[in-house]
C-alpha atoms as a PDB file:
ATOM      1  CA  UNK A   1     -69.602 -25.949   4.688  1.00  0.00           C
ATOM      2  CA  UNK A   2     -68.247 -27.635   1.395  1.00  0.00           C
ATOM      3  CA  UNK A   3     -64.614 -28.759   3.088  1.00  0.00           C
ATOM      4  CA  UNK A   4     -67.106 -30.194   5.575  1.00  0.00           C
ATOM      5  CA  UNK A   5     -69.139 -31.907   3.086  1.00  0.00           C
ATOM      6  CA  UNK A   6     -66.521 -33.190   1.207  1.00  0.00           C
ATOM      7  CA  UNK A   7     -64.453 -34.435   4.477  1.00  0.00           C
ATOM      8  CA  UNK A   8     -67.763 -36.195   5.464  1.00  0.00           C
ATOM      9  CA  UNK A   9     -68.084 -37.391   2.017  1.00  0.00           C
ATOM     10  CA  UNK A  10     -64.101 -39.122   1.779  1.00  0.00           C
ATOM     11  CA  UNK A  11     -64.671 -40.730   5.253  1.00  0.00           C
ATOM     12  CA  UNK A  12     -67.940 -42.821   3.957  1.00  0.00           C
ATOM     13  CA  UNK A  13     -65.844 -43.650   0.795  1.00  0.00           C
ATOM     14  CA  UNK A  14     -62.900 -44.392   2.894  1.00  0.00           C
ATOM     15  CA  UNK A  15     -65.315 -46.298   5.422  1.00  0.00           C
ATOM     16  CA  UNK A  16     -66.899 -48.081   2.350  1.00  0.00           C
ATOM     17  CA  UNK A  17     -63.683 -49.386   1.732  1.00  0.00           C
ATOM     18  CA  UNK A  18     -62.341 -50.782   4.230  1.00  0.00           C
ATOM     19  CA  UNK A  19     -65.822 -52.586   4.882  1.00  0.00           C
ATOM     20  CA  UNK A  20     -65.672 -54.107   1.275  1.00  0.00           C
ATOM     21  CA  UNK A  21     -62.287 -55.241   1.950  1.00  0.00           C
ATOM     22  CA  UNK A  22     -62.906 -56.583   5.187  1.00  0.00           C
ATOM     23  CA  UNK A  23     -65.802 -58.809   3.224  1.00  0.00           C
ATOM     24  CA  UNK A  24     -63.361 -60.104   0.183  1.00  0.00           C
ATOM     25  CA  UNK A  25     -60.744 -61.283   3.269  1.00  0.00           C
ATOM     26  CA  UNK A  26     -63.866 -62.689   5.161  1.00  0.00           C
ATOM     27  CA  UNK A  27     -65.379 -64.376   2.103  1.00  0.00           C
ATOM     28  CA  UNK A  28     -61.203 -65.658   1.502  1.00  0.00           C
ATOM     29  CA  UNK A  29     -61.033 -66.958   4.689  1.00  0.00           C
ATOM     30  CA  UNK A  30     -64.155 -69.065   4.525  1.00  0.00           C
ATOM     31  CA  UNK A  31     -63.157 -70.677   1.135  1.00  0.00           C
ATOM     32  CA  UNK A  32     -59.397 -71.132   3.131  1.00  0.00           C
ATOM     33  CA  UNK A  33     -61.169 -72.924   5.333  1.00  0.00           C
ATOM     34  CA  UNK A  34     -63.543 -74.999   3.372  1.00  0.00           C
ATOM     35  CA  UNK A  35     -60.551 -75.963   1.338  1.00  0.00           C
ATOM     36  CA  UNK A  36     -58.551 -76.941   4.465  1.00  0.00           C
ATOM     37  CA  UNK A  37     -55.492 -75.087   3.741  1.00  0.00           C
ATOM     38  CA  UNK A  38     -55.899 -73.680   7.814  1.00  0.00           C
ATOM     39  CA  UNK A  39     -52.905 -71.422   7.838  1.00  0.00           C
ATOM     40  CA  UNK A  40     -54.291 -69.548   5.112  1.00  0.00           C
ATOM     41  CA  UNK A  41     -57.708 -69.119   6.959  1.00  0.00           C
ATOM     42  CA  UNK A  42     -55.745 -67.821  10.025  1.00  0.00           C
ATOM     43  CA  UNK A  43     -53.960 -65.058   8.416  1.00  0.00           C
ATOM     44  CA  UNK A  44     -56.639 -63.883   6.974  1.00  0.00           C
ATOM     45  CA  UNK A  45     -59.245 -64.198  10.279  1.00  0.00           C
ATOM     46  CA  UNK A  46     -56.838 -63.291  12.740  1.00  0.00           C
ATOM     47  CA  UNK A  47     -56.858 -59.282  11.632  1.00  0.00           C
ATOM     48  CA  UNK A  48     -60.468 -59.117  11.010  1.00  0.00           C
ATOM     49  CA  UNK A  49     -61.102 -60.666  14.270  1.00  0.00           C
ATOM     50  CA  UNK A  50     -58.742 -58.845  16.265  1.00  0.00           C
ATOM     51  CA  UNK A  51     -60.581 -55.679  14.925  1.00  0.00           C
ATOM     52  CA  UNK A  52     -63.678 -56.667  16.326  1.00  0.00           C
ATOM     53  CA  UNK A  53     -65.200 -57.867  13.270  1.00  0.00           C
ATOM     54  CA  UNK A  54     -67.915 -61.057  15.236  1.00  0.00           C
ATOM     55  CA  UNK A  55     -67.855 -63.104  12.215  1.00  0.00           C
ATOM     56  CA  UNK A  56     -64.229 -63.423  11.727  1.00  0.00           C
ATOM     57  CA  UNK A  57     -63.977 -64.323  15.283  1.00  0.00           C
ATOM     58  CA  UNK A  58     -66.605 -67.157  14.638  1.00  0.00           C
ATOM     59  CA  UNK A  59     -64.754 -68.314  11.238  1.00  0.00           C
ATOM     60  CA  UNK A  60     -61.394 -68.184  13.467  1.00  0.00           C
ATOM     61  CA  UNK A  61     -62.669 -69.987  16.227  1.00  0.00           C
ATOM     62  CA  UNK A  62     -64.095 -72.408  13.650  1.00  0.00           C
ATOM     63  CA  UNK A  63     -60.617 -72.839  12.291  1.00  0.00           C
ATOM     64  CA  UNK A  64     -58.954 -73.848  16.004  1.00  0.00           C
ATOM     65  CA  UNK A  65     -62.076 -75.772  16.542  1.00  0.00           C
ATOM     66  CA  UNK A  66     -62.665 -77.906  13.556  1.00  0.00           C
ATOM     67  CA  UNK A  67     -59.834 -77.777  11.640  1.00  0.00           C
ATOM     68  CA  UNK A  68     -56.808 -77.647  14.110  1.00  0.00           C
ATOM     69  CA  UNK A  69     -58.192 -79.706  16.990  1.00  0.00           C
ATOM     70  CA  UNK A  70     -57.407 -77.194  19.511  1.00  0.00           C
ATOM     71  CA  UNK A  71     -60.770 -75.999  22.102  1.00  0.00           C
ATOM     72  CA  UNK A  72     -58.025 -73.838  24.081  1.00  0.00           C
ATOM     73  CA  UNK A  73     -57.229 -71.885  21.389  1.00  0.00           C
ATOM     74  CA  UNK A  74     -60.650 -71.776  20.255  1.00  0.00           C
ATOM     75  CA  UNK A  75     -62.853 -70.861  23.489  1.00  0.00           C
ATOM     76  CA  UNK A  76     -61.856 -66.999  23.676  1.00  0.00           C
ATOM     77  CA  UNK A  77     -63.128 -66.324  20.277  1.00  0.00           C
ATOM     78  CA  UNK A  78     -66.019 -67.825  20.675  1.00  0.00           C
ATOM     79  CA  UNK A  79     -66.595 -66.172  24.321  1.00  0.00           C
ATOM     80  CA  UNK A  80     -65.417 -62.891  22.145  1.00  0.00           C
ATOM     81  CA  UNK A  81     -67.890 -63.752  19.374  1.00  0.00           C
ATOM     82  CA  UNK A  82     -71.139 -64.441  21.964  1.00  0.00           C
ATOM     83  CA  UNK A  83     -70.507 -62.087  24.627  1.00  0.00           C
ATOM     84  CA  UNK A  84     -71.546 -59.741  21.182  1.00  0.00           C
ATOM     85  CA  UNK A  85     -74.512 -61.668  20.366  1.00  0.00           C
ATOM     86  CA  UNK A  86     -73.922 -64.043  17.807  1.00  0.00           C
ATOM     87  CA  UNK A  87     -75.843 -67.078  18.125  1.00  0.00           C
ATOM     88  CA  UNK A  88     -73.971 -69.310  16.751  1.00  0.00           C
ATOM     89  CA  UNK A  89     -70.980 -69.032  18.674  1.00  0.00           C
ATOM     90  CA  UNK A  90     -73.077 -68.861  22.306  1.00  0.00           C
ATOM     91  CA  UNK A  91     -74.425 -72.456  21.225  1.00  0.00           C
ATOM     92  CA  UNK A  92     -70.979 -73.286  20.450  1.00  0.00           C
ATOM     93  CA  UNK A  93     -69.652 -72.041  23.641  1.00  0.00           C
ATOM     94  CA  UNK A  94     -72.259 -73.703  25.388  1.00  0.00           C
ATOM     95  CA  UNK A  95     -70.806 -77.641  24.180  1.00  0.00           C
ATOM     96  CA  UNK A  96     -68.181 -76.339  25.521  1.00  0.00           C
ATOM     97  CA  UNK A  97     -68.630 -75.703  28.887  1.00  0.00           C
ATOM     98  CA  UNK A  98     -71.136 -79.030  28.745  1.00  0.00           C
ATOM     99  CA  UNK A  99     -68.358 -80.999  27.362  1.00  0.00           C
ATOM    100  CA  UNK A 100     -65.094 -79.458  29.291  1.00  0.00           C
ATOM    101  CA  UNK A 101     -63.785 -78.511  25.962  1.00  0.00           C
ATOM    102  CA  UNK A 102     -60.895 -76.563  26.655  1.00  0.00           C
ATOM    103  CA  UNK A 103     -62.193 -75.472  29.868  1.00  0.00           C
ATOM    104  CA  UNK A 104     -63.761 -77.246  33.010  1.00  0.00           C
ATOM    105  CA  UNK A 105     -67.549 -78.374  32.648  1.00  0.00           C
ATOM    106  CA  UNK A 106     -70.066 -75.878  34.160  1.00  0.00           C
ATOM    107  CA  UNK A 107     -73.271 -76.922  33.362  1.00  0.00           C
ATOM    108  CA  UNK A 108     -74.726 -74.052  34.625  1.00  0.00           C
ATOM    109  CA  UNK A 109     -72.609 -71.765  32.317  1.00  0.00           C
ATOM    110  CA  UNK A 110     -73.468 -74.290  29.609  1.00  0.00           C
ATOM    111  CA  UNK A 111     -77.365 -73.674  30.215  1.00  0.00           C
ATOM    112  CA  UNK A 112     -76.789 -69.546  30.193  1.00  0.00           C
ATOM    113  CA  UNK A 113     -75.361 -70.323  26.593  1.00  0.00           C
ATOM    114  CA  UNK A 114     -77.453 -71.829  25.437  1.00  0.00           C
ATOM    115  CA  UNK A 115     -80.237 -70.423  26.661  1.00  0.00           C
ATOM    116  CA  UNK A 116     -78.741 -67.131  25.096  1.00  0.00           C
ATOM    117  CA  UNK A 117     -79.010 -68.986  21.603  1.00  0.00           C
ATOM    118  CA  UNK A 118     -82.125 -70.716  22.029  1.00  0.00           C
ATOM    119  CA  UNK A 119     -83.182 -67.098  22.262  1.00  0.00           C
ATOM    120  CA  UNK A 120     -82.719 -66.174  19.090  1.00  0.00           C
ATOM    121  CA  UNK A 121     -83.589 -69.072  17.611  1.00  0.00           C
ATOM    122  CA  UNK A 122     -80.614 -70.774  17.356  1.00  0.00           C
ATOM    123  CA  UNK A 123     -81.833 -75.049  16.678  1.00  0.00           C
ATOM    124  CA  UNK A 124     -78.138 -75.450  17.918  1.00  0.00           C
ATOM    125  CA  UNK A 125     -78.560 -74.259  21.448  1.00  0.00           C
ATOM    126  CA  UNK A 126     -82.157 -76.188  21.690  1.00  0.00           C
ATOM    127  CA  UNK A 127     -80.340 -79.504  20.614  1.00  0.00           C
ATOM    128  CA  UNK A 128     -77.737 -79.267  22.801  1.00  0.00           C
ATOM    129  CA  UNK A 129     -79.969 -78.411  25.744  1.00  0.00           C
ATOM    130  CA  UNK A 130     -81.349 -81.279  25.347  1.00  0.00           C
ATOM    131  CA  UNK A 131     -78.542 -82.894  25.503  1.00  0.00           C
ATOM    132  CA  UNK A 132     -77.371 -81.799  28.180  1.00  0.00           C
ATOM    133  CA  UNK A 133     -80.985 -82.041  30.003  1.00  0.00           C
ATOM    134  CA  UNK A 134     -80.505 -85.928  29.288  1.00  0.00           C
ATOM    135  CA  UNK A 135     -77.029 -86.642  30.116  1.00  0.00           C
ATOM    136  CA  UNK A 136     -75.715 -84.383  32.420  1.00  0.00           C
ATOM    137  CA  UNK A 137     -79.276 -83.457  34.055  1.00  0.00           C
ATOM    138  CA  UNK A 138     -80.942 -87.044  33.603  1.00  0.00           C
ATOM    139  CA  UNK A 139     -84.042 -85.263  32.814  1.00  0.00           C
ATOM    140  CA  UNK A 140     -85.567 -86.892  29.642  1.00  0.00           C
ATOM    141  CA  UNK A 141     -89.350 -84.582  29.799  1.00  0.00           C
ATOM    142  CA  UNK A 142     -86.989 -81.818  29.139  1.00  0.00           C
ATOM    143  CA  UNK A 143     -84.423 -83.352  26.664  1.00  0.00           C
ATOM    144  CA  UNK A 144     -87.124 -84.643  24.572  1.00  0.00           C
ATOM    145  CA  UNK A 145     -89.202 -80.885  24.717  1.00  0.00           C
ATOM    146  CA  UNK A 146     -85.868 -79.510  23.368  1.00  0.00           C
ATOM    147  CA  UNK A 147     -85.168 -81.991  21.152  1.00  0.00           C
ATOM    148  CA  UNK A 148     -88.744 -81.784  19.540  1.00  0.00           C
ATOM    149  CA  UNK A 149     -87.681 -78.144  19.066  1.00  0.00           C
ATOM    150  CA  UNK A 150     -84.939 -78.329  17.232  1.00  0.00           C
ATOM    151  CA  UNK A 151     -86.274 -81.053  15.352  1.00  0.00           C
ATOM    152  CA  UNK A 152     -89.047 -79.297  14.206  1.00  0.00           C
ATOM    153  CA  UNK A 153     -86.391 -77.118  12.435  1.00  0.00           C
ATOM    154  CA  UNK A 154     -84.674 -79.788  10.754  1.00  0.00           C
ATOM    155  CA  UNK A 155     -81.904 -80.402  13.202  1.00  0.00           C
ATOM    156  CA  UNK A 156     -81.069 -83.781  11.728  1.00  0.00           C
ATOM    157  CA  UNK A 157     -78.964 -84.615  15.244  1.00  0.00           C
ATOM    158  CA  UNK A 158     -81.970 -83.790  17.043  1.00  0.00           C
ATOM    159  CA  UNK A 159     -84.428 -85.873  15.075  1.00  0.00           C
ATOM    160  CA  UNK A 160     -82.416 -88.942  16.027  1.00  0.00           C
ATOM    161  CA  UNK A 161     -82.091 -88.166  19.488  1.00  0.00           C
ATOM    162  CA  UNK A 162     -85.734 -87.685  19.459  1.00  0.00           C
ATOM    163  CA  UNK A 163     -86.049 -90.748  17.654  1.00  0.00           C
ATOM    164  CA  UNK A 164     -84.363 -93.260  20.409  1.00  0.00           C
ATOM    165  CA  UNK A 165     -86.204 -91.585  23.104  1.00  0.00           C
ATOM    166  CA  UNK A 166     -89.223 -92.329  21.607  1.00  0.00           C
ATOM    167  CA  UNK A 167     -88.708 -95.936  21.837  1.00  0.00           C
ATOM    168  CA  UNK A 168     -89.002 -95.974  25.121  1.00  0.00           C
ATOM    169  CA  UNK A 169     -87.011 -94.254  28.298  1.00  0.00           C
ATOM    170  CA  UNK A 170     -87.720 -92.965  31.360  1.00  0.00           C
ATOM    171  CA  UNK A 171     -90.560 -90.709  31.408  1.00  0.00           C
ATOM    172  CA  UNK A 172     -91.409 -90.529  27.961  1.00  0.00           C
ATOM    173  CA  UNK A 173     -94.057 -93.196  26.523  1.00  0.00           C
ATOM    174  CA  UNK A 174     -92.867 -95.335  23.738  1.00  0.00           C
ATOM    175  CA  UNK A 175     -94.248 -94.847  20.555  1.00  0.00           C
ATOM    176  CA  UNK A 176     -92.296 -96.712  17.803  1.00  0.00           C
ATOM    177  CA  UNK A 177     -94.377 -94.934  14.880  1.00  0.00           C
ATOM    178  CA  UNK A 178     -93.092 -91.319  15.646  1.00  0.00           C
ATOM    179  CA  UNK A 179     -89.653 -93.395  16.797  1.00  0.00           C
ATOM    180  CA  UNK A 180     -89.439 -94.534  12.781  1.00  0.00           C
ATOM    181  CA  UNK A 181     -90.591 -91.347  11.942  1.00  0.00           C
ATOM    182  CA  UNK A 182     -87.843 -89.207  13.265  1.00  0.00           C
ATOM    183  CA  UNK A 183     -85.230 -91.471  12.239  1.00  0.00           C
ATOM    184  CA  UNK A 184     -86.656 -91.561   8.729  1.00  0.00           C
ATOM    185  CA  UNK A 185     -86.530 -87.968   8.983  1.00  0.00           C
ATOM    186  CA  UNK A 186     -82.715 -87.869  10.577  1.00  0.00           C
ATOM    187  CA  UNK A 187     -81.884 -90.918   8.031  1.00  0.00           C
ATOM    188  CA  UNK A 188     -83.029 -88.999   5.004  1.00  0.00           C
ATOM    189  CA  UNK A 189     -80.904 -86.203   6.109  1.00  0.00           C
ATOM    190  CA  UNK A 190     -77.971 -88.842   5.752  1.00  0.00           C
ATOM    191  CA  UNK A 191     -77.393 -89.012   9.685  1.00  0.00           C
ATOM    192  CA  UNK A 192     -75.560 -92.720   9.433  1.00  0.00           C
ATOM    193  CA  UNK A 193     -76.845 -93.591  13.015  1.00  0.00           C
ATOM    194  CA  UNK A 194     -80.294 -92.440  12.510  1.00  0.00           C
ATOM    195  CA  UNK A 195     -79.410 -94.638   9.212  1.00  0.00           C
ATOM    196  CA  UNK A 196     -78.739 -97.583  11.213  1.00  0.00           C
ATOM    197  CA  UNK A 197     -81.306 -97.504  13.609  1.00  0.00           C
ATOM    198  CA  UNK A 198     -84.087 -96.802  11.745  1.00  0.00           C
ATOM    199  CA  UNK A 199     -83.363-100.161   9.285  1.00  0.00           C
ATOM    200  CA  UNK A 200     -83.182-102.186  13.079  1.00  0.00           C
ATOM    201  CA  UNK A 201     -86.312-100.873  13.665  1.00  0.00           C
ATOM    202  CA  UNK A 202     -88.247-101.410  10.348  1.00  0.00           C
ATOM    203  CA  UNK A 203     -87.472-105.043  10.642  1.00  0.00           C
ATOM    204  CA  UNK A 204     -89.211-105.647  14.060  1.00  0.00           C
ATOM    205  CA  UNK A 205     -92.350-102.933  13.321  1.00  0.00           C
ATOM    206  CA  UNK A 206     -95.618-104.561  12.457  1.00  0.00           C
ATOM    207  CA  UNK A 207     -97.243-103.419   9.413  1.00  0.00           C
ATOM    208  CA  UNK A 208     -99.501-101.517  10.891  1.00  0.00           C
ATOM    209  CA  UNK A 209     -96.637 -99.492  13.261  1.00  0.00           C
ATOM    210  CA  UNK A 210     -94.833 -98.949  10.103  1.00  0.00           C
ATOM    211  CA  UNK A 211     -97.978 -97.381   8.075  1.00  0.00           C
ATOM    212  CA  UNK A 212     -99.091 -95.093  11.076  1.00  0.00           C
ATOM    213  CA  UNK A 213     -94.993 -93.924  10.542  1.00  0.00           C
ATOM    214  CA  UNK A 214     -95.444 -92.755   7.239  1.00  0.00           C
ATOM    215  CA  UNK A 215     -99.098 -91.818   7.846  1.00  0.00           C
ATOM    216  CA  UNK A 216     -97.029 -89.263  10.139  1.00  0.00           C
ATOM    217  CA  UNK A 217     -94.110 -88.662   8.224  1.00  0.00           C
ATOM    218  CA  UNK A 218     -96.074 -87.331   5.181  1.00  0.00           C
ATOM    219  CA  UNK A 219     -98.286 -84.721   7.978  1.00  0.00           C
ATOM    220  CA  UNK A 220     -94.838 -83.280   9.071  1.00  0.00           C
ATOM    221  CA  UNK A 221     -93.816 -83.278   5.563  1.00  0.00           C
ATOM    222  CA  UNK A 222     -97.022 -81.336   4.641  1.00  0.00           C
ATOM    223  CA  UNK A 223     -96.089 -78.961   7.301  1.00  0.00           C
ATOM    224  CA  UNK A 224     -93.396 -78.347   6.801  1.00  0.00           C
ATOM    225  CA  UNK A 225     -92.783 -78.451   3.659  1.00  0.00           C
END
């Protein structure tokens, strides 16, 4: 019974370990990659990823993604990453079947996505169903429900998208008060468009359209605060 203890007892340590160095190479990796030296990043994703490790294979597809330019090499780490649940990669994967990014567009793959993310809460995969509700699906009831969504979580992106609808489209009203607001929000978040478009608008608001904007600006402020 003690051998057995103490065998049980070197596997944790052993286990232990290897998880603690799997984290150090992880948390290597990310500063590689915020520090754009790529090749380093690689080396040290590529064995954590091909172990199974679902954040690696996020950080790694990250790397081919946004720092090499390269969807191909990107897509089956992110498929590898969200067919095991990680949210961020199935709103990832879902731009890219929406886009064609290293693949050919499938809208309806892109909606199981992101779907799949919006399900966990992900403000990723509500922004870019609405997204691809508006462009792809030309329906703008839906794109703005998602975008309001995600916006209500602080998805800057979404806020100005929310924004321009709400200065008029099909099928939603216009209503250039919550219009300034969004952008105001998106703009304070340093989104240049949202930046841009909210100045345009200031200038041709009527006093009264701009003080019912921050009238509503400070009651989403207070709630969320």
């Amino acid at each position: 019974m003690r051998a057995a203890s103490l065998l049980r007892f070197i596997l944790f340590l052993s286990s232990f370990s290897l998880s603690a160095s799997a984290l150090a190479s992880l948390d290597a990796g990310i500063a590689a990659f915020e520090g754009e030296d790529y090749p380093a990043a690689l080396a040290l994703f590529e064995p954590l990823a091909a172990a199974g490790n679902p954040k690696a294979m996020v950080w790694l597809a990250r790397v081919h993604d946004e720092g090499m330019d390269d969807p191909a090499a990107a897509l089956p780490w992110y498929q590898k990453a969200a067919q095991r649940g990680v949210a961020e990669a199935q709103a990832r994967l879902g731009d890219f079947y929406a886009q064609g990014l290293g693949v050919e567009p499938d809208d309806e793959k892109a909606l199981l996505w992101y779907g799949k993310a919006v399900a966990q809460g992900s403000e990723d995969g509500m922004f870019g169903l609405g997204v691809l509700q508006q462009e792809s699906l030309g329906d703008n009831v839906a794109a703005r429900r998602w975008f309001e969504k995600a916006a209500d979580k602080g998805h800057a992106d979404a806020q100005y998208r929310l924004g321009v609808l709400l200065l008029g489209v099909p099928g939603v009203a216009r209503d250039v008060a919550r219009a300034w607001m969004f952008l105001e929000l998106a703009a304070d978040a340093e989104h240049e468009e949202a930046l841009t478009a909210r100045d345009v608008l200031e200038i041709n608001l009527k006093p009264a359209e701009l003080a019912r904007g921050r009238e509503l600006l400070a009651q989403w402020q207070k709630a969320h605060p």
